[in-house]
PDB file of N, CA and C in Angstrom:
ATOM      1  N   UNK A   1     125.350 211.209  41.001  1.00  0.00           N
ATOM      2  CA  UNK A   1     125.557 212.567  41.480  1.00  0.00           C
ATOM      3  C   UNK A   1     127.029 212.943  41.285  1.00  0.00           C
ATOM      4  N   UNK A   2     127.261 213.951  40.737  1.00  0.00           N
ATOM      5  CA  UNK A   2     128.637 214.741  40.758  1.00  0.00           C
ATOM      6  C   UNK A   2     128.919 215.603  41.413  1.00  0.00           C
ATOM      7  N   UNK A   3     129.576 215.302  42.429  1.00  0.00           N
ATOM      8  CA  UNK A   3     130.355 216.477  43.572  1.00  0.00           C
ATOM      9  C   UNK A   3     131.263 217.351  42.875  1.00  0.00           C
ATOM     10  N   UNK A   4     131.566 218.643  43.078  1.00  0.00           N
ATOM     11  CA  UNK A   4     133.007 219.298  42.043  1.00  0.00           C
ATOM     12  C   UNK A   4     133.164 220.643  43.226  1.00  0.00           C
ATOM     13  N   UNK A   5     134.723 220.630  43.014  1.00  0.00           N
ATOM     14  CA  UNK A   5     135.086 221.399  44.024  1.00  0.00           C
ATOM     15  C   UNK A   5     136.223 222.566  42.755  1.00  0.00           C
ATOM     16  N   UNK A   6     136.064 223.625  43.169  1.00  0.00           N
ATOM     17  CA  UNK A   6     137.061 224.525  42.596  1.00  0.00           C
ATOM     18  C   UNK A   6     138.772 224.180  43.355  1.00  0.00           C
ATOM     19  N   UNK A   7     139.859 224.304  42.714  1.00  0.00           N
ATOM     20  CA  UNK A   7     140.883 224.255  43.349  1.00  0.00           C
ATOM     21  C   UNK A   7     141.821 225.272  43.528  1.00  0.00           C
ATOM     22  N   UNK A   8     142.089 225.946  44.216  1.00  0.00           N
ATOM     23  CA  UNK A   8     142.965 227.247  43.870  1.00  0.00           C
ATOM     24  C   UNK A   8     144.637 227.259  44.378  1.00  0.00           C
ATOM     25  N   UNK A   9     145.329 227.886  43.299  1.00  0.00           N
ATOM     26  CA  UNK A   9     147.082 227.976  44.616  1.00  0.00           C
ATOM     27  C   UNK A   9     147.187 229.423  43.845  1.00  0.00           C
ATOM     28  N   UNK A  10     147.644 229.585  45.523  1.00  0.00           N
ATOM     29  CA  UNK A  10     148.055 231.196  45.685  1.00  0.00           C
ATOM     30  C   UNK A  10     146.680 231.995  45.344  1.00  0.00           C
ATOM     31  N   UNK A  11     145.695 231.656  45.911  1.00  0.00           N
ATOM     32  CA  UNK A  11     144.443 232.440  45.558  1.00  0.00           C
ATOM     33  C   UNK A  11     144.122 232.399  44.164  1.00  0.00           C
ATOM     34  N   UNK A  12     144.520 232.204  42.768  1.00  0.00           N
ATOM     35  CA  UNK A  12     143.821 231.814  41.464  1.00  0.00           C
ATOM     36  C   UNK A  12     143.707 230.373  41.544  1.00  0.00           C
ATOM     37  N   UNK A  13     142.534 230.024  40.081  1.00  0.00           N
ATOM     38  CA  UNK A  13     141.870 229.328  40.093  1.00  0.00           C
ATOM     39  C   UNK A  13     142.764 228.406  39.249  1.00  0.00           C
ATOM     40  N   UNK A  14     142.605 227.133  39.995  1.00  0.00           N
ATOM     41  CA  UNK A  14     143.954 226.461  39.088  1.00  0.00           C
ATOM     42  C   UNK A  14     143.403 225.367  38.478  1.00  0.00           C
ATOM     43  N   UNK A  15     142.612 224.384  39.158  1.00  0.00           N
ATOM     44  CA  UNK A  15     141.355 223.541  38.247  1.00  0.00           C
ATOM     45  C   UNK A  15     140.131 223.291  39.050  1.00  0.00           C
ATOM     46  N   UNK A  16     139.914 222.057  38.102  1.00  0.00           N
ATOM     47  CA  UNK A  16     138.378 221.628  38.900  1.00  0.00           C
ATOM     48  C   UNK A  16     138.641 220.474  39.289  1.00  0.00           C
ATOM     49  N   UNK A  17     138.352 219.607  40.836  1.00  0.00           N
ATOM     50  CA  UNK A  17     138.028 217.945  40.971  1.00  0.00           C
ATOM     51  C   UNK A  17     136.543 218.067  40.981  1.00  0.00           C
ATOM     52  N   UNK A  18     136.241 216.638  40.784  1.00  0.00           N
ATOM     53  CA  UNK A  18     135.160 216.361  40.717  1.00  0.00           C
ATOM     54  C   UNK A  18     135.393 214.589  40.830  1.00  0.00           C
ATOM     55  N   UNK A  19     134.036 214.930  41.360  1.00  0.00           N
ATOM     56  CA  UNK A  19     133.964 212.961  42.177  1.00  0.00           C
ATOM     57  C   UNK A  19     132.156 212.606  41.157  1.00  0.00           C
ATOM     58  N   UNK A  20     132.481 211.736  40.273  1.00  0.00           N
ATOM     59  CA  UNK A  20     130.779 210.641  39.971  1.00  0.00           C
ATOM     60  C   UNK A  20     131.553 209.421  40.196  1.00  0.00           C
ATOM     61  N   UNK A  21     130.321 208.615  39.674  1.00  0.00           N
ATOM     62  CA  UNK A  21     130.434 207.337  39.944  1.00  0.00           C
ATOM     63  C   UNK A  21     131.622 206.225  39.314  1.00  0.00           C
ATOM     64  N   UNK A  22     132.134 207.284  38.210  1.00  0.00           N
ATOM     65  CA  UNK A  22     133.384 206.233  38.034  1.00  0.00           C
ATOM     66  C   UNK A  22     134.580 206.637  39.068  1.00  0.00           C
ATOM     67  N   UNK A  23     134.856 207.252  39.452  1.00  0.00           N
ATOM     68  CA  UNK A  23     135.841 207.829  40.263  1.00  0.00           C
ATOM     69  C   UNK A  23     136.285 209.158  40.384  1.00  0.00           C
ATOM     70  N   UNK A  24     137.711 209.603  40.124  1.00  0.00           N
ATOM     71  CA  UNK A  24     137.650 211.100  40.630  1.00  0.00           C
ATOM     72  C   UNK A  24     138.235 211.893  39.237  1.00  0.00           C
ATOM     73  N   UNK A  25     138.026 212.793  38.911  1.00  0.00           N
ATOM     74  CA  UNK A  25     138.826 213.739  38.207  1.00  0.00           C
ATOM     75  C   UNK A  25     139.462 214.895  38.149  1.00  0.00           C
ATOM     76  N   UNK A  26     140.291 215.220  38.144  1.00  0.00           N
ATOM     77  CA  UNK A  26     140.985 217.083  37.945  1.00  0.00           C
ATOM     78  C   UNK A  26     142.034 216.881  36.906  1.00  0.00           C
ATOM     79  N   UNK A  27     141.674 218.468  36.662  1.00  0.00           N
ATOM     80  CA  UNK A  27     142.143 218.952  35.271  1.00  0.00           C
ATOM     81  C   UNK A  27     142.102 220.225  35.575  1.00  0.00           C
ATOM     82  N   UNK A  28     143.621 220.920  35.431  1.00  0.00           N
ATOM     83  CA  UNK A  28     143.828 222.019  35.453  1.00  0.00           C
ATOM     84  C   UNK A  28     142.973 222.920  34.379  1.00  0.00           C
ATOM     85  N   UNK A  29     142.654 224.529  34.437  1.00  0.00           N
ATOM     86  CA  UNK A  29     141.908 224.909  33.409  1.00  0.00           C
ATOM     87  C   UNK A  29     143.087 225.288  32.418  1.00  0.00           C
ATOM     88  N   UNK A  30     142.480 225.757  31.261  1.00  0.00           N
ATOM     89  CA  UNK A  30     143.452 225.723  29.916  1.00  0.00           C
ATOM     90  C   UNK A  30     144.166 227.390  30.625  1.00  0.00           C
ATOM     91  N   UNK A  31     143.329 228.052  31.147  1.00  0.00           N
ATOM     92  CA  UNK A  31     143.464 229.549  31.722  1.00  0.00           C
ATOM     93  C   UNK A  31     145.138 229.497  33.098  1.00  0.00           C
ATOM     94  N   UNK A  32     144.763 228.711  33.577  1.00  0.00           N
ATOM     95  CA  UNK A  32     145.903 228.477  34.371  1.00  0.00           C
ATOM     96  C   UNK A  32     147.468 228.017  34.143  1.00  0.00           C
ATOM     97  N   UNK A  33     147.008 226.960  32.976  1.00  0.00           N
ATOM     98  CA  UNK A  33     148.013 226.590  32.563  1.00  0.00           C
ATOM     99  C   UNK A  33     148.908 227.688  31.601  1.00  0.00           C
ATOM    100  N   UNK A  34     148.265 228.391  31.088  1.00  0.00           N
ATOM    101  CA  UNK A  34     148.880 228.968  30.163  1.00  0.00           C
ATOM    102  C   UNK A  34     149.013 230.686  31.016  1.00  0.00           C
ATOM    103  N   UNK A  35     148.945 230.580  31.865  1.00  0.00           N
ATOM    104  CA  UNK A  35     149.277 231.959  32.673  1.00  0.00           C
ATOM    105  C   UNK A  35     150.779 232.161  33.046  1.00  0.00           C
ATOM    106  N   UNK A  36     151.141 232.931  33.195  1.00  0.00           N
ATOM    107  CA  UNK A  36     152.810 233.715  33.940  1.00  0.00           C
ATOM    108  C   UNK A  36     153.078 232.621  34.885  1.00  0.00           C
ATOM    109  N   UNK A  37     153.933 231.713  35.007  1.00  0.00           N
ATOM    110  CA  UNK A  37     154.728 230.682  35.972  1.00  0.00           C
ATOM    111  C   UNK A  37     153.320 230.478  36.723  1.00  0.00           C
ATOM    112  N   UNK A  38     152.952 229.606  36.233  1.00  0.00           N
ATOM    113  CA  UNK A  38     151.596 228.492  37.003  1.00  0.00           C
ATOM    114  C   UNK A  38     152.591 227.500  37.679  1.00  0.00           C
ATOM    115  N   UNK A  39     151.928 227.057  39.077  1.00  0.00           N
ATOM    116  CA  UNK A  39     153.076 226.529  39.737  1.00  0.00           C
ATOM    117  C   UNK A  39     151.307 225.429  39.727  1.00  0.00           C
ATOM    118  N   UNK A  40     152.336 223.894  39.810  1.00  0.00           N
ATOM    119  CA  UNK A  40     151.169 222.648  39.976  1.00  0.00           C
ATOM    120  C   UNK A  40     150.920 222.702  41.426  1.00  0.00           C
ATOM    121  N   UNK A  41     149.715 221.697  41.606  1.00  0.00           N
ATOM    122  CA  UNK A  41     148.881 221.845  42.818  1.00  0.00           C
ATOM    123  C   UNK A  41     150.000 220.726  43.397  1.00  0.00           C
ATOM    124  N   UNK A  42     150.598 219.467  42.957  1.00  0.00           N
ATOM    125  CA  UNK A  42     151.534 218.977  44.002  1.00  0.00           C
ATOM    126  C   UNK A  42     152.647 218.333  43.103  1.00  0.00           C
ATOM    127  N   UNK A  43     153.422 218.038  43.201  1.00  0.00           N
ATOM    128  CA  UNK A  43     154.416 216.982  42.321  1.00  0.00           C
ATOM    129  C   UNK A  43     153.771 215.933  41.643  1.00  0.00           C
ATOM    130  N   UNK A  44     152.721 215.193  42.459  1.00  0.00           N
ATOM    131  CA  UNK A  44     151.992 213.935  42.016  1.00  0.00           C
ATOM    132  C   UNK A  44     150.914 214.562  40.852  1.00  0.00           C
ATOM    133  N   UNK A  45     150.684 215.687  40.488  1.00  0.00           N
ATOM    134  CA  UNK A  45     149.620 215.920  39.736  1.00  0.00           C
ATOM    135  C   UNK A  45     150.320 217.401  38.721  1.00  0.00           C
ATOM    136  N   UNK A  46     151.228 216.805  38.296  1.00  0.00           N
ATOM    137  CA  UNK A  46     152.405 218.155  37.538  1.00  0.00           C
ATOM    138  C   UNK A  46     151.552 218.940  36.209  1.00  0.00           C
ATOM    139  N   UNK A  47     151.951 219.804  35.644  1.00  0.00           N
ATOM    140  CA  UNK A  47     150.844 220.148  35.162  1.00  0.00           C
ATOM    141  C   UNK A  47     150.607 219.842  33.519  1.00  0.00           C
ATOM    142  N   UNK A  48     149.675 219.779  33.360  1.00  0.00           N
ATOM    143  CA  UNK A  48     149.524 219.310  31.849  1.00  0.00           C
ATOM    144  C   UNK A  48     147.998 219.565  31.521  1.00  0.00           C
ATOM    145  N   UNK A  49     147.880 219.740  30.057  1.00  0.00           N
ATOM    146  CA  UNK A  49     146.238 220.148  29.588  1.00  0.00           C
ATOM    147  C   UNK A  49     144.965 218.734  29.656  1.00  0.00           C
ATOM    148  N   UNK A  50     146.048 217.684  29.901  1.00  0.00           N
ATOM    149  CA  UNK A  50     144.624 216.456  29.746  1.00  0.00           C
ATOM    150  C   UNK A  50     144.418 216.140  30.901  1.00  0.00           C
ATOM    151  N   UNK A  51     143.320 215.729  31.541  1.00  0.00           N
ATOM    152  CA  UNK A  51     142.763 215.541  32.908  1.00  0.00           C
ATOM    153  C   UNK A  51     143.330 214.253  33.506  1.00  0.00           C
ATOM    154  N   UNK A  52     143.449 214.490  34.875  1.00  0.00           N
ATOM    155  CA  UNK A  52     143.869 213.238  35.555  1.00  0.00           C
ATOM    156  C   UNK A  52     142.271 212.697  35.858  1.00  0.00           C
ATOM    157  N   UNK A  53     142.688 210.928  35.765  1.00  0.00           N
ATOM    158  CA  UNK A  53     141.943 210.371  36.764  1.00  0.00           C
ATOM    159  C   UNK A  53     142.337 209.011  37.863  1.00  0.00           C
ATOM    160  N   UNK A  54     141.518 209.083  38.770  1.00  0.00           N
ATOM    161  CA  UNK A  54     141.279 208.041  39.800  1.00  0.00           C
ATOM    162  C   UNK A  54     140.715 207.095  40.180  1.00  0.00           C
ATOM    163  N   UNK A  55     140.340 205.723  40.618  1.00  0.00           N
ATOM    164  CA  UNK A  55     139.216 205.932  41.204  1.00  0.00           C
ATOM    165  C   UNK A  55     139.305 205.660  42.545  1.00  0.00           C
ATOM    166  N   UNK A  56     140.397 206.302  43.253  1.00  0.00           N
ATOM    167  CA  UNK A  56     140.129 207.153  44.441  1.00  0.00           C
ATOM    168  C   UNK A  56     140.726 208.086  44.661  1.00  0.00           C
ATOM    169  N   UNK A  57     140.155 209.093  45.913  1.00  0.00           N
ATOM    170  CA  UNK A  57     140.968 209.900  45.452  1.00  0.00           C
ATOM    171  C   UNK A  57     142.575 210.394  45.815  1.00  0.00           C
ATOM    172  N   UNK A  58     142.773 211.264  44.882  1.00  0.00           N
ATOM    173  CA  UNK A  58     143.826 211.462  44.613  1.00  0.00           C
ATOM    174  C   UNK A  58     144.842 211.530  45.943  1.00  0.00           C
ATOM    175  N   UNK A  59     145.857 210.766  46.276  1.00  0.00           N
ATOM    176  CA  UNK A  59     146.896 211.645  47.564  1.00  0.00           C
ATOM    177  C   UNK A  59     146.729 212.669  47.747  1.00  0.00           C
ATOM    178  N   UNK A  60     147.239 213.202  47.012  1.00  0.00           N
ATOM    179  CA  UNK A  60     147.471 215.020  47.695  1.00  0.00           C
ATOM    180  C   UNK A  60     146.265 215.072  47.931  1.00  0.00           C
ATOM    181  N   UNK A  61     145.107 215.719  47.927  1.00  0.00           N
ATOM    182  CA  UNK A  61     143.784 215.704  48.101  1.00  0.00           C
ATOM    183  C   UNK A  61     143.688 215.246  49.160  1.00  0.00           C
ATOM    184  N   UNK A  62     143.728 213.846  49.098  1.00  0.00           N
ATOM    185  CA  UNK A  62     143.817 213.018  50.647  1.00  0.00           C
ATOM    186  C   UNK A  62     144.124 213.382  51.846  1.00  0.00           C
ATOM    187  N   UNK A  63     145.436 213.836  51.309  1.00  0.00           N
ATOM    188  CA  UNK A  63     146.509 214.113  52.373  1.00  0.00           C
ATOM    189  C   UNK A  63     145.612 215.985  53.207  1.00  0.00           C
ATOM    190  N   UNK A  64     144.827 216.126  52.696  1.00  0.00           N
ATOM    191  CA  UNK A  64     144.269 217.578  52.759  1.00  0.00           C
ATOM    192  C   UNK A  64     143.936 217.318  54.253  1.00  0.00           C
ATOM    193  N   UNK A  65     142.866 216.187  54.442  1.00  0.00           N
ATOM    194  CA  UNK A  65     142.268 215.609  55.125  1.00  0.00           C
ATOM    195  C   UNK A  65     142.222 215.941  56.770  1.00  0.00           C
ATOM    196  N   UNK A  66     141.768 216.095  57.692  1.00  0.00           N
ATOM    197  CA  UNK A  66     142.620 216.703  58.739  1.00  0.00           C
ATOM    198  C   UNK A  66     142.648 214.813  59.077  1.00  0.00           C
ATOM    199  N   UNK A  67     143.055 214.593  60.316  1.00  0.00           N
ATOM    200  CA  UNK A  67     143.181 213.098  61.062  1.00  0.00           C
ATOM    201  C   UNK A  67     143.108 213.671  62.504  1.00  0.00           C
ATOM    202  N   UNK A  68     142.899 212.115  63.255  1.00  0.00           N
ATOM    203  CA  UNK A  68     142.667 212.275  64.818  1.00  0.00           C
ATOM    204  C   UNK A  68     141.315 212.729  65.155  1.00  0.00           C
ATOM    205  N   UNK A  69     141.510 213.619  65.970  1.00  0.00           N
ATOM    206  CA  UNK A  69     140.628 214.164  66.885  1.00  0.00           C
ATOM    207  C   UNK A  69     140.118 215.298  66.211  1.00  0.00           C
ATOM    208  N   UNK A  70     140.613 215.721  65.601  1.00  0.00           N
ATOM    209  CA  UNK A  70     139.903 216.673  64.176  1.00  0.00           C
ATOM    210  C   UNK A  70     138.975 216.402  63.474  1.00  0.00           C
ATOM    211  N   UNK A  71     139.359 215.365  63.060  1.00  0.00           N
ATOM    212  CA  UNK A  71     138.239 214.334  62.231  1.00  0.00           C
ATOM    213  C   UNK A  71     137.410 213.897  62.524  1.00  0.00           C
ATOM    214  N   UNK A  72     137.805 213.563  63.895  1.00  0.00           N
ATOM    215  CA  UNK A  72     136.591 213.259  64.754  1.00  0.00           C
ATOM    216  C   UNK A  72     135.010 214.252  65.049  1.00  0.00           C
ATOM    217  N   UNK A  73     135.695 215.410  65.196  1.00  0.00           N
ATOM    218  CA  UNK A  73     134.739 216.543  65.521  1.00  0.00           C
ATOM    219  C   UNK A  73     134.401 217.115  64.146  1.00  0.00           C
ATOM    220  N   UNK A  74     134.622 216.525  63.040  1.00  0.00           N
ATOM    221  CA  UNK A  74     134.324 216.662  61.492  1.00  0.00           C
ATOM    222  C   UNK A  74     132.957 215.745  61.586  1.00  0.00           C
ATOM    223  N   UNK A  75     133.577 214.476  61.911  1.00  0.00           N
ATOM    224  CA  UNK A  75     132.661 213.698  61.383  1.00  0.00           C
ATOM    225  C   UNK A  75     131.454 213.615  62.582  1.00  0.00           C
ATOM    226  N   UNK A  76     131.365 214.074  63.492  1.00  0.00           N
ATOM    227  CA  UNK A  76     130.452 214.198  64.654  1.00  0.00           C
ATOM    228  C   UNK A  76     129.751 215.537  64.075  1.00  0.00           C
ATOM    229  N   UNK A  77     129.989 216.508  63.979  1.00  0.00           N
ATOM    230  CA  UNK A  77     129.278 217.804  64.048  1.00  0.00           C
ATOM    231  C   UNK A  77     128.750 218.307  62.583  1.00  0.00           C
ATOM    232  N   UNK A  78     129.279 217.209  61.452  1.00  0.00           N
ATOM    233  CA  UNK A  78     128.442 217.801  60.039  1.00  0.00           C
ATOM    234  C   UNK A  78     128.512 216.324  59.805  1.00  0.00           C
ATOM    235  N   UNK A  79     128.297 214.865  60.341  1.00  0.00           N
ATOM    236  CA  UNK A  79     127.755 213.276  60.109  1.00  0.00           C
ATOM    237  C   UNK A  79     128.089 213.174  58.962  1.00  0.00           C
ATOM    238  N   UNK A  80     129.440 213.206  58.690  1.00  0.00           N
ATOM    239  CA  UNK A  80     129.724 213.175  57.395  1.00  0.00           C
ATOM    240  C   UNK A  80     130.966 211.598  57.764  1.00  0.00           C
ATOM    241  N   UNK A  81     130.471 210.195  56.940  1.00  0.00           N
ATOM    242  CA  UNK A  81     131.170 208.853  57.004  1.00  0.00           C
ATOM    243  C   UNK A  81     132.426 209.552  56.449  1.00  0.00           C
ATOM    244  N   UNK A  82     133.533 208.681  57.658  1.00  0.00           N
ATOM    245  CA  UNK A  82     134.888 208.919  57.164  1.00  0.00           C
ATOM    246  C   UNK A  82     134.879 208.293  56.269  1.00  0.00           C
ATOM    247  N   UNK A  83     134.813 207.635  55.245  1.00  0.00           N
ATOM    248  CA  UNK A  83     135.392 206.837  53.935  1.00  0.00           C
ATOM    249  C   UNK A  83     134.693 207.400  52.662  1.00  0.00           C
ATOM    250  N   UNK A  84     133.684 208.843  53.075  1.00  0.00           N
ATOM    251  CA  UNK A  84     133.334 209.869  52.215  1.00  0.00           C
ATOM    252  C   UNK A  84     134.605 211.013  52.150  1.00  0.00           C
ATOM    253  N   UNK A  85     135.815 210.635  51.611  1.00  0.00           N
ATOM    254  CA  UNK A  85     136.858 211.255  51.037  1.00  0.00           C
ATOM    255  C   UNK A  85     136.213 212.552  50.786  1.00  0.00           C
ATOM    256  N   UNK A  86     136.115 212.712  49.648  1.00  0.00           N
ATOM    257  CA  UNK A  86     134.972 213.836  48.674  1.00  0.00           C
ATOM    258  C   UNK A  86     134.436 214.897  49.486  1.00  0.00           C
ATOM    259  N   UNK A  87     133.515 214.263  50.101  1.00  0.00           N
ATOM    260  CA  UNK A  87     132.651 215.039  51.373  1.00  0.00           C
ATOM    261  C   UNK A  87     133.673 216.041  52.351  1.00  0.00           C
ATOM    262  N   UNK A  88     134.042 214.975  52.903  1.00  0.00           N
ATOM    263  CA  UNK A  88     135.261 215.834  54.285  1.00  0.00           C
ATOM    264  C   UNK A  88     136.251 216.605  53.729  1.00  0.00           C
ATOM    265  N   UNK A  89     136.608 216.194  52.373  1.00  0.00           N
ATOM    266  CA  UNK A  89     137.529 217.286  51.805  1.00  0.00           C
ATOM    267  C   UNK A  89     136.820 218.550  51.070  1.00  0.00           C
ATOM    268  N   UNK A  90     135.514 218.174  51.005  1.00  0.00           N
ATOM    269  CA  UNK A  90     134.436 219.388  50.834  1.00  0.00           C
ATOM    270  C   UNK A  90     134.306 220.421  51.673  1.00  0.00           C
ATOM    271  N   UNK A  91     133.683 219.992  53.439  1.00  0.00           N
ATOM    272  CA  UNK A  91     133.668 220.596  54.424  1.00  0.00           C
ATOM    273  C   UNK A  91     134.900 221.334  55.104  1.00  0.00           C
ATOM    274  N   UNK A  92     136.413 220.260  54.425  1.00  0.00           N
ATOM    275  CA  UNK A  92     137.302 220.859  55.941  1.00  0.00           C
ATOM    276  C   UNK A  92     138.107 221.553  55.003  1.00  0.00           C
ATOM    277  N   UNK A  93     138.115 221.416  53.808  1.00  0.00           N
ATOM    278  CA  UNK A  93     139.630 222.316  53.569  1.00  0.00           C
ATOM    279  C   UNK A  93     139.853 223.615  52.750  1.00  0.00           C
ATOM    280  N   UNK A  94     138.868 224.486  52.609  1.00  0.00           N
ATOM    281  CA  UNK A  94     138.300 225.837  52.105  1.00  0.00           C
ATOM    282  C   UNK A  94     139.485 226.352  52.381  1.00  0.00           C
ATOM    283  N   UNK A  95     140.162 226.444  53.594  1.00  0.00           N
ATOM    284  CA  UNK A  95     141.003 226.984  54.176  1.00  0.00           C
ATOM    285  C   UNK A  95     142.615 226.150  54.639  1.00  0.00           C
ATOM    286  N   UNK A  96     142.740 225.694  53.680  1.00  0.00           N
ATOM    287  CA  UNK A  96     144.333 224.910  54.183  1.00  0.00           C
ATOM    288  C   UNK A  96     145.369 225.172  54.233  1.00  0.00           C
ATOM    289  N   UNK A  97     145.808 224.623  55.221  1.00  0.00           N
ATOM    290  CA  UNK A  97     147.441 225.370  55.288  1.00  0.00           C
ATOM    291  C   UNK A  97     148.402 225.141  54.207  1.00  0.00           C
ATOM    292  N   UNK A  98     149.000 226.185  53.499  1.00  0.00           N
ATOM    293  CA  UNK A  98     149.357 225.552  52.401  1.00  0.00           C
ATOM    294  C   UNK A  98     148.871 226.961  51.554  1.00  0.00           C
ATOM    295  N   UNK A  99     149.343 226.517  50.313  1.00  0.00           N
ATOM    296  CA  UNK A  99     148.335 227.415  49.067  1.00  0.00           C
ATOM    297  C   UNK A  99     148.238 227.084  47.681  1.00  0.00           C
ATOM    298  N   UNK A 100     147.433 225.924  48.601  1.00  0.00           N
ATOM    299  CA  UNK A 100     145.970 224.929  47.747  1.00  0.00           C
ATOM    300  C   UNK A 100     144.868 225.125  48.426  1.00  0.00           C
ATOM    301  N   UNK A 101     143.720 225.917  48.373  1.00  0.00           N
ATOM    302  CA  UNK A 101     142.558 225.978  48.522  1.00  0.00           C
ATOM    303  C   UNK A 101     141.523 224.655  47.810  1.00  0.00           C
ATOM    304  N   UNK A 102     140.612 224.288  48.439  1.00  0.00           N
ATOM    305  CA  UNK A 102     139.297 223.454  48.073  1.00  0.00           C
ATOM    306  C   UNK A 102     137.986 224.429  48.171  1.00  0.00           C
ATOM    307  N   UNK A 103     137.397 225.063  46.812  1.00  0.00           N
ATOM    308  CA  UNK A 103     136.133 225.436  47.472  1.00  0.00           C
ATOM    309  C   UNK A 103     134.996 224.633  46.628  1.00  0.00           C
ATOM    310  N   UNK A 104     134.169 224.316  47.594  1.00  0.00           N
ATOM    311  CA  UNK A 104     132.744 223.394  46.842  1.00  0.00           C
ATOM    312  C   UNK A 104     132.210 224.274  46.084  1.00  0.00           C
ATOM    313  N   UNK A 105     131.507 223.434  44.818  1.00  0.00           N
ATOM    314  CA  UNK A 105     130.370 224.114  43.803  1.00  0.00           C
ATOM    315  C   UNK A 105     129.379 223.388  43.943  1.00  0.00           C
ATOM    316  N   UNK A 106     128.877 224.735  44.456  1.00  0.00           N
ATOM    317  CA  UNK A 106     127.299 223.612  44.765  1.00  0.00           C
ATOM    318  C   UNK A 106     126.540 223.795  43.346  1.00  0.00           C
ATOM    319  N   UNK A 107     125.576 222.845  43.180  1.00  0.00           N
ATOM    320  CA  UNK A 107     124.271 222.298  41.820  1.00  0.00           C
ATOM    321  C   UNK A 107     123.844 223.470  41.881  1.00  0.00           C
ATOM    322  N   UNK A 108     123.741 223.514  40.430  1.00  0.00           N
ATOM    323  CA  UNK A 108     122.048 224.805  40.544  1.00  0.00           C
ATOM    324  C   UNK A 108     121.202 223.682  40.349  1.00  0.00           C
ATOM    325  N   UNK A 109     119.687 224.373  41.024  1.00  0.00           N
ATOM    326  CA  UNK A 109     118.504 223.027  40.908  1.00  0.00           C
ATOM    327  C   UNK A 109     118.168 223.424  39.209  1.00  0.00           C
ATOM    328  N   UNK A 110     117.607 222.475  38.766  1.00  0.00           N
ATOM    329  CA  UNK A 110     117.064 222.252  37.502  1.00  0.00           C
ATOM    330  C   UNK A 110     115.737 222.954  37.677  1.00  0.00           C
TER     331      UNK A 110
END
């Protein structure tokens, strides 16, 4: 199964992650990169046309993560296992402080 999340800074669309079974990937789009002062999603992931990979995921990403007692009421109220990285950074960070957005793409069914 392939999870993929849109990534955005400053409200445009800046790439795609995506989590299968070898590990993680993002790659800015060719559209972003080549736009009016594209600023990268963090220092650790600067920008360039060939895709990063992981196989876990990435810090920054990570770091999205809420912790504590946050997490707690993450992982209680949508049973989502803390060591599902992917997942919780699916559910919690649509909205992060910051301006790096995470929004999920969900499957179309076949």
């Amino acid at each position: 199964m392939i999870r993929r999340a849109r990534i955005t800074v400053n409200g445009k669309l800046a790439g795609i992650l995506s989590q299968d079974d070898r590990g993680y990937h993002f790659s800015y789009t060719a559209e972003y990169v080549k736009s009016k002062e594209p600023k990268p999603v963090s220092l650790t992931l600067p920008l360039r046309e060939s895709p990063y990979f992981s196989r876990t995921l990435f810090p920054f990403f990570d770091g999205l993560i809420p912790e504590g007692w946050l997490l707690d009421v993450v992982e209680t109220n949508w049973k989502i296992n803390p060591r599902d990285r992917m997942g919780l950074l699916l559910v919690c960070c649509k909205d992060c402080i910051g301006n790096v957005g995470v929004e999920a793409i969900e499957e179309e069914a076949e």
